[in-house]
Protein backbone atom coordinates (compact mmCIF):
# COMPACT_ATOMS: atom_id res chain seq x y z
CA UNK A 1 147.51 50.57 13.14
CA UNK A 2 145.50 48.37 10.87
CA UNK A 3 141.78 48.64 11.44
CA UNK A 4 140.28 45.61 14.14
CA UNK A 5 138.02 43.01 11.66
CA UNK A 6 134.68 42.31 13.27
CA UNK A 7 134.59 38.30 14.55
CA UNK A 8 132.52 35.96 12.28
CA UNK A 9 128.58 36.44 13.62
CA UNK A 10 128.82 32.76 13.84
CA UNK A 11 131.89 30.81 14.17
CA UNK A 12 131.20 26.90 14.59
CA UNK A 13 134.85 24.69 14.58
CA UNK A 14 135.65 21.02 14.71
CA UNK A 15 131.53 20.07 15.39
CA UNK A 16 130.85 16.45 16.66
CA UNK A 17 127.35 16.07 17.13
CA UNK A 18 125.63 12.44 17.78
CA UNK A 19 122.22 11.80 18.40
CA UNK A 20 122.53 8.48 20.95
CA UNK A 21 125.13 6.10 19.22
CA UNK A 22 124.74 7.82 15.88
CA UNK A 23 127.52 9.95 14.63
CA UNK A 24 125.36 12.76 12.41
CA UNK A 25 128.44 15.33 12.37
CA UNK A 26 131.70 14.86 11.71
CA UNK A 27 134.51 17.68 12.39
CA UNK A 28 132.10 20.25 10.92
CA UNK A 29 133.63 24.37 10.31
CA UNK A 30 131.23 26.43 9.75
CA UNK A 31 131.33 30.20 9.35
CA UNK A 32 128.55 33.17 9.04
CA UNK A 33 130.56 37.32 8.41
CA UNK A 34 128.42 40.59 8.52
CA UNK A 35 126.13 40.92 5.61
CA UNK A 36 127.00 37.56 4.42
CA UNK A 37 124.11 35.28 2.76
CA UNK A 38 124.88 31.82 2.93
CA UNK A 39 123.52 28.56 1.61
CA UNK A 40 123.42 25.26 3.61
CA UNK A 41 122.68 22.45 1.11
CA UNK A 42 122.53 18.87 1.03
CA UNK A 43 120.04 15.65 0.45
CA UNK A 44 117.70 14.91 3.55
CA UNK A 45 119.49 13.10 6.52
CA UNK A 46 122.74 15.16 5.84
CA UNK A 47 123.14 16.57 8.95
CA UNK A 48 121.93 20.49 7.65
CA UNK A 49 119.23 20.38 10.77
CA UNK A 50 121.37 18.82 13.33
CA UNK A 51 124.39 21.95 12.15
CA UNK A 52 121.76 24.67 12.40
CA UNK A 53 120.60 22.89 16.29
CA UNK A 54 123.97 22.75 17.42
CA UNK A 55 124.56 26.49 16.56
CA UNK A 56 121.50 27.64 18.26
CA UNK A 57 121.79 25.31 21.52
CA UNK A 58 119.22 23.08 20.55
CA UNK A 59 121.39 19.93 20.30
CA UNK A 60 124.91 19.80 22.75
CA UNK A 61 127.91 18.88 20.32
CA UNK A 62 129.75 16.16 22.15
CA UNK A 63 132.95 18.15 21.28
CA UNK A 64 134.13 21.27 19.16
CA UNK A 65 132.82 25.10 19.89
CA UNK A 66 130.72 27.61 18.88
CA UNK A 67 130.98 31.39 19.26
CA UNK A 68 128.73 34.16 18.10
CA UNK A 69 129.81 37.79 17.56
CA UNK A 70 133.28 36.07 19.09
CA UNK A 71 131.36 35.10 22.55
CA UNK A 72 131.54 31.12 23.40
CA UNK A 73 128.61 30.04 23.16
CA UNK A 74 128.85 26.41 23.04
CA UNK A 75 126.54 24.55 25.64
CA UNK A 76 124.37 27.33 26.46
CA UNK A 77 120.62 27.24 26.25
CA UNK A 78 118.87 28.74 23.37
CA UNK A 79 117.71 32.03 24.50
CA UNK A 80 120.95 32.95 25.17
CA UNK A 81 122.19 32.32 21.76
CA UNK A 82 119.30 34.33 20.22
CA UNK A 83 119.93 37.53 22.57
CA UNK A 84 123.44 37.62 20.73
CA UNK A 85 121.44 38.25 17.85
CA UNK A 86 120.41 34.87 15.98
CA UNK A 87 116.84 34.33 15.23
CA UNK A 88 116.15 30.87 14.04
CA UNK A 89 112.98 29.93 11.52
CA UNK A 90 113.27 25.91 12.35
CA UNK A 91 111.71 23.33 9.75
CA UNK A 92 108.37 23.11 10.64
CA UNK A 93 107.64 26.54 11.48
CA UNK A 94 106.73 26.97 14.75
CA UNK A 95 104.55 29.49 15.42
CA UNK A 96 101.95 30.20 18.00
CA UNK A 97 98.40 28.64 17.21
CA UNK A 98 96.27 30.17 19.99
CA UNK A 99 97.65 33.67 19.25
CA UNK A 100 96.56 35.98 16.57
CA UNK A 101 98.79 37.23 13.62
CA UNK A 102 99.42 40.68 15.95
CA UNK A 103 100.52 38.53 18.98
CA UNK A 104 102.56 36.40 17.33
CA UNK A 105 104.55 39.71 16.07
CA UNK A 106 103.88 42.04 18.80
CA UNK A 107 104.99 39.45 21.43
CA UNK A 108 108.93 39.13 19.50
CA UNK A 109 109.21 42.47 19.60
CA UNK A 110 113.11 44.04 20.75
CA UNK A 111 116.00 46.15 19.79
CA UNK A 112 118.67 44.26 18.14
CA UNK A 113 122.38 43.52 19.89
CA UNK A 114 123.27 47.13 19.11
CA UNK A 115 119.97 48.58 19.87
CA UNK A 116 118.68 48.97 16.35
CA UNK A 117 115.46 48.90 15.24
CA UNK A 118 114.97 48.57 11.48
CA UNK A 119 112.22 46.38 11.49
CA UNK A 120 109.13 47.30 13.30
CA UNK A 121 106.00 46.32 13.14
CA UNK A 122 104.38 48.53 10.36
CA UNK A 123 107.94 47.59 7.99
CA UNK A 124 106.96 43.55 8.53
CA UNK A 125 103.34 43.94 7.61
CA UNK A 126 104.71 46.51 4.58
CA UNK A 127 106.77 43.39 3.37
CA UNK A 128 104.26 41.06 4.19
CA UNK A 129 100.90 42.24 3.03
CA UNK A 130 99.48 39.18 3.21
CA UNK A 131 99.66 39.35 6.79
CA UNK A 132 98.40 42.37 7.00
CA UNK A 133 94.81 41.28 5.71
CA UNK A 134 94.94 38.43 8.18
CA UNK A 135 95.87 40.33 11.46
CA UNK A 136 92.71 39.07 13.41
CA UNK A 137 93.38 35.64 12.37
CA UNK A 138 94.96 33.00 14.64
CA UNK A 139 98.22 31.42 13.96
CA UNK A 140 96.22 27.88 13.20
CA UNK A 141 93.79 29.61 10.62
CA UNK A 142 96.88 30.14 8.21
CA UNK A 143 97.77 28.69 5.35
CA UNK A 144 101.14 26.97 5.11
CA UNK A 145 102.59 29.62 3.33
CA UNK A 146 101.27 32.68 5.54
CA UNK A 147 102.42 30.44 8.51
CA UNK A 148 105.88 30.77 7.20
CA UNK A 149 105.45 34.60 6.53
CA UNK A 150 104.29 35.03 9.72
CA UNK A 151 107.03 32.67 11.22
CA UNK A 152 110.05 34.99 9.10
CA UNK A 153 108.21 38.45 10.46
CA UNK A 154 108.40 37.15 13.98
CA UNK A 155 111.94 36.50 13.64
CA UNK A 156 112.67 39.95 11.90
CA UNK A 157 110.85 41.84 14.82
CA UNK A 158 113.65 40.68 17.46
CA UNK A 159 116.16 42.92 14.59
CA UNK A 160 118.03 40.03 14.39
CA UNK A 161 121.93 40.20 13.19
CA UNK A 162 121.48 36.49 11.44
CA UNK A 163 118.23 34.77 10.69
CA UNK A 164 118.74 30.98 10.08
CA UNK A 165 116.05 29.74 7.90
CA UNK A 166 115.55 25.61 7.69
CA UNK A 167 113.42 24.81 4.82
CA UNK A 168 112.71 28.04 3.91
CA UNK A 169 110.09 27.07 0.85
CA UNK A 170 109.44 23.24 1.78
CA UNK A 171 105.74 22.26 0.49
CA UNK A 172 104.61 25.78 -0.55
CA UNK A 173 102.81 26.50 -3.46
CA UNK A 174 105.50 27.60 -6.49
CA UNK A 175 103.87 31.08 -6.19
CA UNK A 176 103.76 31.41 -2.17
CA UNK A 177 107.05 29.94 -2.48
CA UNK A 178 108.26 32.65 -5.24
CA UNK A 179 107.24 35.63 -2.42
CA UNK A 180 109.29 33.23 0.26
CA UNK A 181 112.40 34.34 -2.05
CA UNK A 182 111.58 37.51 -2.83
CA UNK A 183 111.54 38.00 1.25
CA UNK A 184 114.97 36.19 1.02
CA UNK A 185 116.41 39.09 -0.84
CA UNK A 186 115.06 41.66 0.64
CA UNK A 187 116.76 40.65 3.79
CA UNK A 188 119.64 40.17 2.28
CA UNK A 189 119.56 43.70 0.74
CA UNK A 190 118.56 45.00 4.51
CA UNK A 191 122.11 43.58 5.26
CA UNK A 192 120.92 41.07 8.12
CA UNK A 193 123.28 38.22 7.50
CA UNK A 194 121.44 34.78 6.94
CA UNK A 195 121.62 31.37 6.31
CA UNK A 196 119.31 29.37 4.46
CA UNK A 197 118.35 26.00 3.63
CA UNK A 198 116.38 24.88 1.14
CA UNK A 199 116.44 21.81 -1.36
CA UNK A 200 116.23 24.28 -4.40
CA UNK A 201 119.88 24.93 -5.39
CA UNK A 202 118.76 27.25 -8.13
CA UNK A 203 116.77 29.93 -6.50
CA UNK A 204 119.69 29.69 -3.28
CA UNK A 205 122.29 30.30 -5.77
CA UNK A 206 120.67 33.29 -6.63
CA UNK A 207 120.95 35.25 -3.60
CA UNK A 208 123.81 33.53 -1.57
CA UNK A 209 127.13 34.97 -1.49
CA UNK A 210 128.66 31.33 -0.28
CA UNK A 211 127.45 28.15 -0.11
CA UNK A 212 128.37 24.43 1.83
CA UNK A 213 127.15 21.21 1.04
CA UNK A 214 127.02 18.46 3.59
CA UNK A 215 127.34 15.11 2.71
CA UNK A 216 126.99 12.45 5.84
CA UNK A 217 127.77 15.14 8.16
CA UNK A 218 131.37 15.99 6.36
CA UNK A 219 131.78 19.76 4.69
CA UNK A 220 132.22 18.69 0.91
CA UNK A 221 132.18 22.05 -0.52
CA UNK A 222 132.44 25.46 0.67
CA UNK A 223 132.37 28.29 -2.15
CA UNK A 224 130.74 31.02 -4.14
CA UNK A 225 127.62 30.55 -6.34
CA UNK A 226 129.17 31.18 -9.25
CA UNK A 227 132.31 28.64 -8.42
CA UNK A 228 129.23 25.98 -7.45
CA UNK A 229 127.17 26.57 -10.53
CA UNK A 230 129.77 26.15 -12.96
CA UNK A 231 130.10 22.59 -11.86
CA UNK A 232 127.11 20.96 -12.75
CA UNK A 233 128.84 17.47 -11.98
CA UNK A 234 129.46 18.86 -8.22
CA UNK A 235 125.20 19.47 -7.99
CA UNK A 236 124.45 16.55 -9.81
CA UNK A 237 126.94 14.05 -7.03
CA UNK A 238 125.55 16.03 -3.87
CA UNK A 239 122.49 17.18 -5.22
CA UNK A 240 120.90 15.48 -7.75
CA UNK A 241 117.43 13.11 -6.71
């Protein structure tokens, strides 16, 4: 008997999302496997956000489904998408102000969906050591950078099975930003699946194993890095500033 495949970790078909009157996605497929690293790219006001909301719960797709770990999950609230194992690093970062560095961490704290482990407390502050020098410090006495840090850590103590990051470098110094992808492939290398989004195709390309590019809400390509980057006239039309 042929072996069972795992269900996608995410598994988003046919996605019709509006915000009032407006239309922001159209039909949208969208797919995350075990261990897979993918890029979601596109020019501001693409739809990327709205994609990444309507996976998590965040926004209610006025038709079309989502299912994580093969588990409909379309219309439920947030939490209950991120106990299946999503942790979600939205644009803006989100972290806690009033709470120190340790709180912020300490309070995300959980097994993963099949009881793992893997990243505790000591192995975040080991892979952010930044943090670690900062521990007393409350969320609002960070610098933009360390606020994301500190934002990715929290999401890595729940042992997530996908992180979603929006805007994973957006306004960080070249050389915070530079750690921000160094962070990118270590997780990739720790084999949590993930999905990022960020506006620089070249450092994405690196890492990803598959990328999509949105273009007014529509899928307009969905392939490797190495198909996308030998098309220059493919980043240049959906791409280029």
């Amino acid at each position: 008997m042929a072996q069972q495949q795992h269900p996608p970790l995410i598994e988003a078909r046919g996605l019709n999302t509006f915000y009032g009157a407006s239309h922001i996605l159209h039909g949208v497929d969208f797919t995350v496997g075990r261990a897979e690293t993918i890029g979601l790219m596109g020019r501001n006001g693409m739809g990327k956000s709205t994609l990444l909301k309507s996976v998590m719960g965040l926004v209610k797709p006025r038709s079309g489904s989502v299912s994580v770990a093969g588990r409909e999950t379309t219309g439920r609230p947030p939490y209950e998408v991120a106990r299946l194992g999503i942790a979600y690093v939205p644009e803006g970062r989100g972290i806690f102000g009033n709470l120190s560095v340790v709180e912020n961490l300490q309070m995300a704290a959980r097994a993963g969906t099949r009881g793992q482990r893997d990243w505790t407390y000591e192995r975040v502050l080991e892979t952010f050591p930044r943090l670690k020098e900062r521990l007393g410090h409350g969320g609002q006495q960070l610098s933009g950078g360390e606020q994301q840090m500190l934002t990715i850590g929290r999401a890595l103590m729940t042992n997530p099975d996908v992180l979603i990051l929006d805007e994973a470098t957006e306004g960080l110094a070249p050389l915070i930003a530079r750690e921000i992808w160094r962070i990118c492939s270590l997780i990739k290398a720790s084999g949590i699946s993930s999905v990022i989004v960020d506006k620089n195709w070249k450092h994405v390309t690196q890492i990803t194993d598959r990328n999509v590019i949105l273009v007014k809400g529509q899928v307009v390509f969905e392939g490797s890095s190495e198909t996308l980057c030998a098309q220059p006239q493919l980043l240049e039309q959906y791409l280029g500033v």
